[in-house]
Every structure is written in C-alpha cells, then in structure tokens.
PDB file of N, CA and C in Angstrom:
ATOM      1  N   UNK A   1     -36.619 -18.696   3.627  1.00  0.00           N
ATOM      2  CA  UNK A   1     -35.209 -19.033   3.502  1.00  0.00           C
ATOM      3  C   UNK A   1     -34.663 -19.407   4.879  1.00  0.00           C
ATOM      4  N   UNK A   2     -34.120 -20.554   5.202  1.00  0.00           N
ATOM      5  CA  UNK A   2     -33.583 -20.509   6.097  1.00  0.00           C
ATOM      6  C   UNK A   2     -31.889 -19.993   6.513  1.00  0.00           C
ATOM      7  N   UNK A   3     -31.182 -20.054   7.563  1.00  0.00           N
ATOM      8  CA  UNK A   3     -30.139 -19.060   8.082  1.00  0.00           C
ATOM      9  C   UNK A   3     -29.357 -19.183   7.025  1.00  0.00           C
ATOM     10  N   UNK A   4     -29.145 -20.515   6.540  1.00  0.00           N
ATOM     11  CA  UNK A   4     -27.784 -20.748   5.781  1.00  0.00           C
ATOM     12  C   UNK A   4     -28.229 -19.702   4.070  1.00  0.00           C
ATOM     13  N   UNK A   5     -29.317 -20.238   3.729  1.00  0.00           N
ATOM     14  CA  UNK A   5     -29.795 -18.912   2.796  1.00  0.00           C
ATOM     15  C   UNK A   5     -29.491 -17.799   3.060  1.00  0.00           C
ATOM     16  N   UNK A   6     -30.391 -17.271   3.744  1.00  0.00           N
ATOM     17  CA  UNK A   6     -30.487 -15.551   4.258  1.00  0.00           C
ATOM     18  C   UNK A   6     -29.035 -14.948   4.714  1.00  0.00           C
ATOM     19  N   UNK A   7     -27.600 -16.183   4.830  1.00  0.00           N
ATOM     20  CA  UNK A   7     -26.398 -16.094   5.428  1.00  0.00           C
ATOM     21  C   UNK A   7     -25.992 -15.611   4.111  1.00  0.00           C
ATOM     22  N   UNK A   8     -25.910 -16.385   2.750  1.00  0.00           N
ATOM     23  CA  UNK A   8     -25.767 -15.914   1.618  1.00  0.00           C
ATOM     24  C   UNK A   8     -26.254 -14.734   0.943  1.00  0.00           C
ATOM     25  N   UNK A   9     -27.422 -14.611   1.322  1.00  0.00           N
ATOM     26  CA  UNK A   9     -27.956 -13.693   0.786  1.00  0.00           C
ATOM     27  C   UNK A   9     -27.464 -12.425   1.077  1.00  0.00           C
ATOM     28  N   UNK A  10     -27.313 -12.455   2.581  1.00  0.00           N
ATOM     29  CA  UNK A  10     -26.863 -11.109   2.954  1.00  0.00           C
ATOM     30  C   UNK A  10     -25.593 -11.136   2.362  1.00  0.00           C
ATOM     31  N   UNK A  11     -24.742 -12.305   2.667  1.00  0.00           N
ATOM     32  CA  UNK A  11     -23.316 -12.296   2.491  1.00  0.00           C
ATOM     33  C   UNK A  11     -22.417 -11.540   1.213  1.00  0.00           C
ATOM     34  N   UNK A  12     -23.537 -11.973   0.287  1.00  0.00           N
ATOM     35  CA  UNK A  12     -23.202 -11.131  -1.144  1.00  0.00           C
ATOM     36  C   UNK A  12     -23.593 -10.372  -1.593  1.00  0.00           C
ATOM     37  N   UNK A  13     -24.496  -9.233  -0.680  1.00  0.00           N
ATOM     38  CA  UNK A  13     -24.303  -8.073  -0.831  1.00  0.00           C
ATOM     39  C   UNK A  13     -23.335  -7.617  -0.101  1.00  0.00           C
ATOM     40  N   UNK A  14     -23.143  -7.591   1.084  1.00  0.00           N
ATOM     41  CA  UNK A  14     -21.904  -7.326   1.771  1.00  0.00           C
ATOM     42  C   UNK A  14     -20.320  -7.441   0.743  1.00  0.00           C
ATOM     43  N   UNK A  15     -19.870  -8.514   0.257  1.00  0.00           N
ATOM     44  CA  UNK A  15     -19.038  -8.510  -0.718  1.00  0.00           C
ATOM     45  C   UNK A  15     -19.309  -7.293  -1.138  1.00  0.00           C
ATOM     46  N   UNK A  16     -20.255  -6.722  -2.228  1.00  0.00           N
ATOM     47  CA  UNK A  16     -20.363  -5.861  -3.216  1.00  0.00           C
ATOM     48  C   UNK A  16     -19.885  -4.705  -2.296  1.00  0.00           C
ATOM     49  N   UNK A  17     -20.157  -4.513  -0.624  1.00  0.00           N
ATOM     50  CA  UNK A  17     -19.896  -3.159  -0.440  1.00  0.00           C
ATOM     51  C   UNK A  17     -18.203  -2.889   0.051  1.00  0.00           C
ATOM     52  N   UNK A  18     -17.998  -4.280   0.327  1.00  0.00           N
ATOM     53  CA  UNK A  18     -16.668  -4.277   0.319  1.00  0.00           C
ATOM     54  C   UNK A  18     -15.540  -4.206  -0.519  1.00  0.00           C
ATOM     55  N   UNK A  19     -15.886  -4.856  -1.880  1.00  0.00           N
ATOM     56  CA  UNK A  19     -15.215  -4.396  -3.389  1.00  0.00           C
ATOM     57  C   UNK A  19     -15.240  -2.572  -3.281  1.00  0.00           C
ATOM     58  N   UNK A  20     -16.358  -2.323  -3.268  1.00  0.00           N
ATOM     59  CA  UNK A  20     -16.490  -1.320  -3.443  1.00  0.00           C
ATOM     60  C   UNK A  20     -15.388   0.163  -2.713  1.00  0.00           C
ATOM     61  N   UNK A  21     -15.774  -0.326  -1.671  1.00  0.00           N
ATOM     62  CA  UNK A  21     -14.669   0.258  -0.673  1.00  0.00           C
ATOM     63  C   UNK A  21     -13.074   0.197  -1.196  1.00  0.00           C
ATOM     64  N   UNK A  22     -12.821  -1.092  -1.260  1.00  0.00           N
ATOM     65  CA  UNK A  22     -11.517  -1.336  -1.649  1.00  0.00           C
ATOM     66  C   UNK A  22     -11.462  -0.557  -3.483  1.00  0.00           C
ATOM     67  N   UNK A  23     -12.172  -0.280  -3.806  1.00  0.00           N
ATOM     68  CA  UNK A  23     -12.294  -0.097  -5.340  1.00  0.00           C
ATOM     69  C   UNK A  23     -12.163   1.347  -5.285  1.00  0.00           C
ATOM     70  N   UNK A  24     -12.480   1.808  -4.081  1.00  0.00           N
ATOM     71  CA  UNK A  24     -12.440   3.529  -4.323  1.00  0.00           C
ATOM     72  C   UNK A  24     -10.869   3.862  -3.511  1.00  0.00           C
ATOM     73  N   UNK A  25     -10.587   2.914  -2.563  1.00  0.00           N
ATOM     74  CA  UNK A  25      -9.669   3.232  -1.853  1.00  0.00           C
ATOM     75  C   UNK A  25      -8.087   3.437  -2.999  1.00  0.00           C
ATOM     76  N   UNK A  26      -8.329   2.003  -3.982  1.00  0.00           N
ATOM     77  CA  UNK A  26      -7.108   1.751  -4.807  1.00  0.00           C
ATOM     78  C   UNK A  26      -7.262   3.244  -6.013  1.00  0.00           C
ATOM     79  N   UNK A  27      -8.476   3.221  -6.046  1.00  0.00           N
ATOM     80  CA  UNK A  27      -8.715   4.410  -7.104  1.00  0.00           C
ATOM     81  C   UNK A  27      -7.769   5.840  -6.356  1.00  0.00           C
ATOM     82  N   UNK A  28      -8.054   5.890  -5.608  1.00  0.00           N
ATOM     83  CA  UNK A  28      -8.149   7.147  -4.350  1.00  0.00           C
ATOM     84  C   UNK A  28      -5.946   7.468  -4.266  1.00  0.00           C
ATOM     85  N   UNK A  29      -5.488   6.147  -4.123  1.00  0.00           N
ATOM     86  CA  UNK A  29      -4.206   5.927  -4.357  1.00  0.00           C
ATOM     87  C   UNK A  29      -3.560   6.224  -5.380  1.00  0.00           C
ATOM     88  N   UNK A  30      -4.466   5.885  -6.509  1.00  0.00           N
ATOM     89  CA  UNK A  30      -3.489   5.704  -7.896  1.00  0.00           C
ATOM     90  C   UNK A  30      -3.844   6.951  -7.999  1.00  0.00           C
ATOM     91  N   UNK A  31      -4.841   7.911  -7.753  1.00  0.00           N
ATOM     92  CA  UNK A  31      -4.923   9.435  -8.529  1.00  0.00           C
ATOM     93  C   UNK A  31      -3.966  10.244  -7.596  1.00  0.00           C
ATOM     94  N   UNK A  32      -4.008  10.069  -6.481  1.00  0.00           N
ATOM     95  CA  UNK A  32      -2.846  10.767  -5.735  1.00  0.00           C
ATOM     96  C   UNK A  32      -1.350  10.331  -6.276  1.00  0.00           C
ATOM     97  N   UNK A  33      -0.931   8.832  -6.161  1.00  0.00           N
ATOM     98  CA  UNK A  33       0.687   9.232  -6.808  1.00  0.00           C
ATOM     99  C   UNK A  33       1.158   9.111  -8.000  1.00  0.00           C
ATOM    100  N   UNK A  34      -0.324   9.492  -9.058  1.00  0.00           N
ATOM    101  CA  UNK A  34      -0.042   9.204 -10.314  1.00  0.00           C
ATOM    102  C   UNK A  34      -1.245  10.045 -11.148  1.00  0.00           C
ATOM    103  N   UNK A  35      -1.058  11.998 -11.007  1.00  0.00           N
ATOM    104  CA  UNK A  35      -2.060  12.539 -11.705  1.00  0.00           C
ATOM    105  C   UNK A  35      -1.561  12.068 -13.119  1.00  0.00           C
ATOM    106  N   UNK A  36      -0.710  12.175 -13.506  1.00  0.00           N
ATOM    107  CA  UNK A  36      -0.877  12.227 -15.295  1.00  0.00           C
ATOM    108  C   UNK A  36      -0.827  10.872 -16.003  1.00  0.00           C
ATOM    109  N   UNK A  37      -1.204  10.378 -16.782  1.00  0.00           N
ATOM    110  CA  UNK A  37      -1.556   8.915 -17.245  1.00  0.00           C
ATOM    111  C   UNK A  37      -0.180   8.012 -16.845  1.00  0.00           C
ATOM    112  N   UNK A  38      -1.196   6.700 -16.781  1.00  0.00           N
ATOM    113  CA  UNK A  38      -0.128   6.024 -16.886  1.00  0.00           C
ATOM    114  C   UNK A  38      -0.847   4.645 -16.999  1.00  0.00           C
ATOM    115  N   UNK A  39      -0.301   3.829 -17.823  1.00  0.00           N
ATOM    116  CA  UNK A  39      -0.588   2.111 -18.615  1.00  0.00           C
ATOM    117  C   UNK A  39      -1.159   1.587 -17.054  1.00  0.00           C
ATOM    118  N   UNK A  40      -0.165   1.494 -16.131  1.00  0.00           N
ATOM    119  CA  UNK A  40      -0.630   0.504 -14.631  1.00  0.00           C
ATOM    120  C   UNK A  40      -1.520   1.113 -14.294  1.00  0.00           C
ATOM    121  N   UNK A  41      -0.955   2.025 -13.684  1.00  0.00           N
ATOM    122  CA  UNK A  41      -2.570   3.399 -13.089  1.00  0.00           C
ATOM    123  C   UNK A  41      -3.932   2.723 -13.426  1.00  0.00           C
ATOM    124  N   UNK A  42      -4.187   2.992 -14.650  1.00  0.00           N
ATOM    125  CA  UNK A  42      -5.298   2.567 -15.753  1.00  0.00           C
ATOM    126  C   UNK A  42      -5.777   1.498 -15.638  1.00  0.00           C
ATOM    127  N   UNK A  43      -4.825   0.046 -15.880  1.00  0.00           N
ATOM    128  CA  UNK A  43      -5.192  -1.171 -15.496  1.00  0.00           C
ATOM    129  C   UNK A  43      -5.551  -1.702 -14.063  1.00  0.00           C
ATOM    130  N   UNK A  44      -5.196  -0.615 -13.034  1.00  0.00           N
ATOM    131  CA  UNK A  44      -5.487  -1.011 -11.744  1.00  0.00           C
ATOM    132  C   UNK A  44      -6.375  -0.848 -11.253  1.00  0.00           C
ATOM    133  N   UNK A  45      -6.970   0.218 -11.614  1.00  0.00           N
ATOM    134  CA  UNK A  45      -8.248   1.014 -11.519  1.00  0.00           C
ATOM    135  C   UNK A  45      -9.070   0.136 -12.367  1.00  0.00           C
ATOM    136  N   UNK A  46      -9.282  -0.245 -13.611  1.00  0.00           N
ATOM    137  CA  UNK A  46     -10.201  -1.230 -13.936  1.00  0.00           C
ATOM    138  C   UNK A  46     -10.221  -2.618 -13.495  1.00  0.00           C
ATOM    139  N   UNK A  47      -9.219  -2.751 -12.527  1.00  0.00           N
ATOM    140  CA  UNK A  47      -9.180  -4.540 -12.088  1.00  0.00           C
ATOM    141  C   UNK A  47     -10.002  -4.391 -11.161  1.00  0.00           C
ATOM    142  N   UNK A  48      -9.783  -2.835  -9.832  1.00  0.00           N
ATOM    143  CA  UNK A  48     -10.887  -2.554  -8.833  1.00  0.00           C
ATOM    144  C   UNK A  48     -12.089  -2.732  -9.542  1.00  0.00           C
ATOM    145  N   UNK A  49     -12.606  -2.064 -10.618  1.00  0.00           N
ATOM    146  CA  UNK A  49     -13.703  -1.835 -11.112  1.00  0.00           C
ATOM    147  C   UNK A  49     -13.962  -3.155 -11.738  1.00  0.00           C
ATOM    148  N   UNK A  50     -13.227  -4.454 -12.171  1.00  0.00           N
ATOM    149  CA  UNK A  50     -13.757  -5.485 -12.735  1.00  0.00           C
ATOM    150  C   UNK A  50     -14.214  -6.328 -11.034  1.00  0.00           C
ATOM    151  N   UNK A  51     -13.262  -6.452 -10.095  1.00  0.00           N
ATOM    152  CA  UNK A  51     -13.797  -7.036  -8.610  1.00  0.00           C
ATOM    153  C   UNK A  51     -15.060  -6.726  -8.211  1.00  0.00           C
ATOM    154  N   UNK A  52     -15.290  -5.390  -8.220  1.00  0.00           N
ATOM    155  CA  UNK A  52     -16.533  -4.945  -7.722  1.00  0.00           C
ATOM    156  C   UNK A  52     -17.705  -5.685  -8.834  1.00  0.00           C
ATOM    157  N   UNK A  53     -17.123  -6.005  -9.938  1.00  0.00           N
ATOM    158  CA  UNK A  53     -18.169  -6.346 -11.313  1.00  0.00           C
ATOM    159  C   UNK A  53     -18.490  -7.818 -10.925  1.00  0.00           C
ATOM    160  N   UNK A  54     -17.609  -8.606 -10.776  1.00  0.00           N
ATOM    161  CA  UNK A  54     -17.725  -9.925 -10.590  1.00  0.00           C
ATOM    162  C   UNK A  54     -18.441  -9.916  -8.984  1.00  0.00           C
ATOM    163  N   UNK A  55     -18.484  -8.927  -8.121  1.00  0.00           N
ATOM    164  CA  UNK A  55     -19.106  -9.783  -6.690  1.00  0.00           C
ATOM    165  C   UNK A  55     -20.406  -9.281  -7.030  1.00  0.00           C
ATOM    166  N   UNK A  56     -20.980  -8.225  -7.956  1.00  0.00           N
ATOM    167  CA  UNK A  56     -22.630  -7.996  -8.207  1.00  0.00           C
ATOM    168  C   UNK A  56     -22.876  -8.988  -9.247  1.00  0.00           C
ATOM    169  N   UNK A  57     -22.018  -9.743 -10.119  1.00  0.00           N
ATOM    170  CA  UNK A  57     -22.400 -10.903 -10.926  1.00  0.00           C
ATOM    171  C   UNK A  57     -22.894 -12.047  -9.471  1.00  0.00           C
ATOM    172  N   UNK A  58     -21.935 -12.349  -8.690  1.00  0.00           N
ATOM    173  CA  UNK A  58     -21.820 -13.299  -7.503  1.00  0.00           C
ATOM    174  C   UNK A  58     -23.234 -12.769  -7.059  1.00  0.00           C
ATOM    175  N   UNK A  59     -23.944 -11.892  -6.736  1.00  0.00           N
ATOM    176  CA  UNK A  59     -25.276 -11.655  -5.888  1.00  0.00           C
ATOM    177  C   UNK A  59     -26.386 -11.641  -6.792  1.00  0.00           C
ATOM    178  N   UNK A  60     -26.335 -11.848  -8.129  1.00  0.00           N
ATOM    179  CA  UNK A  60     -27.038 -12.589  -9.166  1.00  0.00           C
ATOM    180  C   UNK A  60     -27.348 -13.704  -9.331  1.00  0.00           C
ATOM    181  N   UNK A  61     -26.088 -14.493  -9.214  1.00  0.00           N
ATOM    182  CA  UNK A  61     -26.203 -15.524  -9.131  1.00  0.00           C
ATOM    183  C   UNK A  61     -26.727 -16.134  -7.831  1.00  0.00           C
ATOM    184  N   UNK A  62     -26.378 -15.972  -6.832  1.00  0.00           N
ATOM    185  CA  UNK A  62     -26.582 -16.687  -5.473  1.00  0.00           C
ATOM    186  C   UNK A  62     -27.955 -15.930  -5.085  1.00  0.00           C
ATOM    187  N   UNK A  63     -28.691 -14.709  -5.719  1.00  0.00           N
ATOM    188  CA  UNK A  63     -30.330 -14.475  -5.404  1.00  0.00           C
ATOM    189  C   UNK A  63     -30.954 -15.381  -6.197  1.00  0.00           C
ATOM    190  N   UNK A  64     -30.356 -15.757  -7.661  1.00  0.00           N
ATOM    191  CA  UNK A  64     -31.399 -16.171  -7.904  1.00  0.00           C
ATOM    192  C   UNK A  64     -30.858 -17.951  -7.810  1.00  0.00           C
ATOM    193  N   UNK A  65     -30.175 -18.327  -7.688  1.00  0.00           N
ATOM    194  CA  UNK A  65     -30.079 -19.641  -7.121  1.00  0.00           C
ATOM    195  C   UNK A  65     -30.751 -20.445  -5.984  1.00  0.00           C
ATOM    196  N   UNK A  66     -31.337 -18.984  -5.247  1.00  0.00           N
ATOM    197  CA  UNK A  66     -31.999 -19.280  -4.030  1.00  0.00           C
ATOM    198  C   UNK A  66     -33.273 -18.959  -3.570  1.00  0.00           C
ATOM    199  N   UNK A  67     -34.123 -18.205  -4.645  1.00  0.00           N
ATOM    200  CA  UNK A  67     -35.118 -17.304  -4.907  1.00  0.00           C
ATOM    201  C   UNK A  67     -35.822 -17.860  -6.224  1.00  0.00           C
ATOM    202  N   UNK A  68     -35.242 -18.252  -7.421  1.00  0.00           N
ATOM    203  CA  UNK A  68     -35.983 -18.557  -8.437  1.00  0.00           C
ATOM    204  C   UNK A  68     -36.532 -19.773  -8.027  1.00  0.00           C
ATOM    205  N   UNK A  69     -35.933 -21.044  -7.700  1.00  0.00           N
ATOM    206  CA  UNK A  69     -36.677 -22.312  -7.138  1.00  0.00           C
ATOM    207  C   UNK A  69     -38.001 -21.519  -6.512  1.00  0.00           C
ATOM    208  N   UNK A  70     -38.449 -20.849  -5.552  1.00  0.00           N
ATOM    209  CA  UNK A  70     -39.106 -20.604  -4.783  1.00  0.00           C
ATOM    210  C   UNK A  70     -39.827 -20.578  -5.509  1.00  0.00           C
ATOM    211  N   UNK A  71     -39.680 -19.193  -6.162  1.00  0.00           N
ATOM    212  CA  UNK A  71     -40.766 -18.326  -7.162  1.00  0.00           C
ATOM    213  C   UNK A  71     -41.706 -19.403  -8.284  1.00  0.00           C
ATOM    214  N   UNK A  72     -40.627 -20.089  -8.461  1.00  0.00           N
ATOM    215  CA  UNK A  72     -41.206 -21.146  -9.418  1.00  0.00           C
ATOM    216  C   UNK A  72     -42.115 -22.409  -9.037  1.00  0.00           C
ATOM    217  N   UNK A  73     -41.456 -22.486  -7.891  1.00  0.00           N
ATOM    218  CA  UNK A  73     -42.689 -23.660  -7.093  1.00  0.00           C
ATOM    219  C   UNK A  73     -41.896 -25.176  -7.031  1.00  0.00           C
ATOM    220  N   UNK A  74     -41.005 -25.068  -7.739  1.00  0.00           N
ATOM    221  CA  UNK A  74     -39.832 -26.402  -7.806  1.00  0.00           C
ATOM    222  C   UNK A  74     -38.919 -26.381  -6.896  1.00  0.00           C
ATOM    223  N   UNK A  75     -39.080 -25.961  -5.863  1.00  0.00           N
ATOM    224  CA  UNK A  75     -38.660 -26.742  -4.221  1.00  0.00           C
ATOM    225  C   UNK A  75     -39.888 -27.203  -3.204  1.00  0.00           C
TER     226      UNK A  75
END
C-alpha cells in the first residue's frame, strides 16, 4: 500500500476511536443531568452510538476498497 493508502487505512480507524470517545463523553453528560428517562436523553445517546456505527461501517468499506483488489489479484 502506498502512503496515501496506509493514510486511509490508519485514518479510519482513528475515526472509530474518536466517535468513540465523543460517544462516551455525550453518554457520560446525558446520565449526569438526566438520571431518570427522558425521549432526548435516549435519542442522543443512540445518535453517539449510530456515529460510532457509521465510522466502523467507513473502515469496512475503505479496508476493503483497498485490500480486496490486492487479495484478488485485479490491481
């Protein structure tokens, strides 16, 4: 792979650890000023949890966009 590959490659795992972060941080917020249910609370916490979903879809896609050619012999 050359840089601009291996730039991606790394790049979107990095995303994932950064959703992540931000995904516990918003979590971490909403349980502190909001122990007992609440409709937003709920939806906010799964939007963190859908971000973090979509950047490990994103490192699916961009491994194997850049890895299956290889494997396959069609580059």
């Amino acid at each position: 792979a050359n840089a601009i590959e291996r730039l991606f490659l790394a790049g979107s795992l990095l995303a994932v650890l950064i959703a992540e972060l931000l995904n516990g941080a918003i979590e971490a917020i909403v349980d502190k000023t909001t122990p007992e249910f609440n409709e937003l609370a709920g939806r906010s916490k799964d939007m963190g949890s859908a971000a973090v979903f979509l950047c490990m879809l994103n490192v699916v896609v961009v491994w194997a966009l850049i890895l299956l050619p290889r494997y396959f012999g069609t580059e």
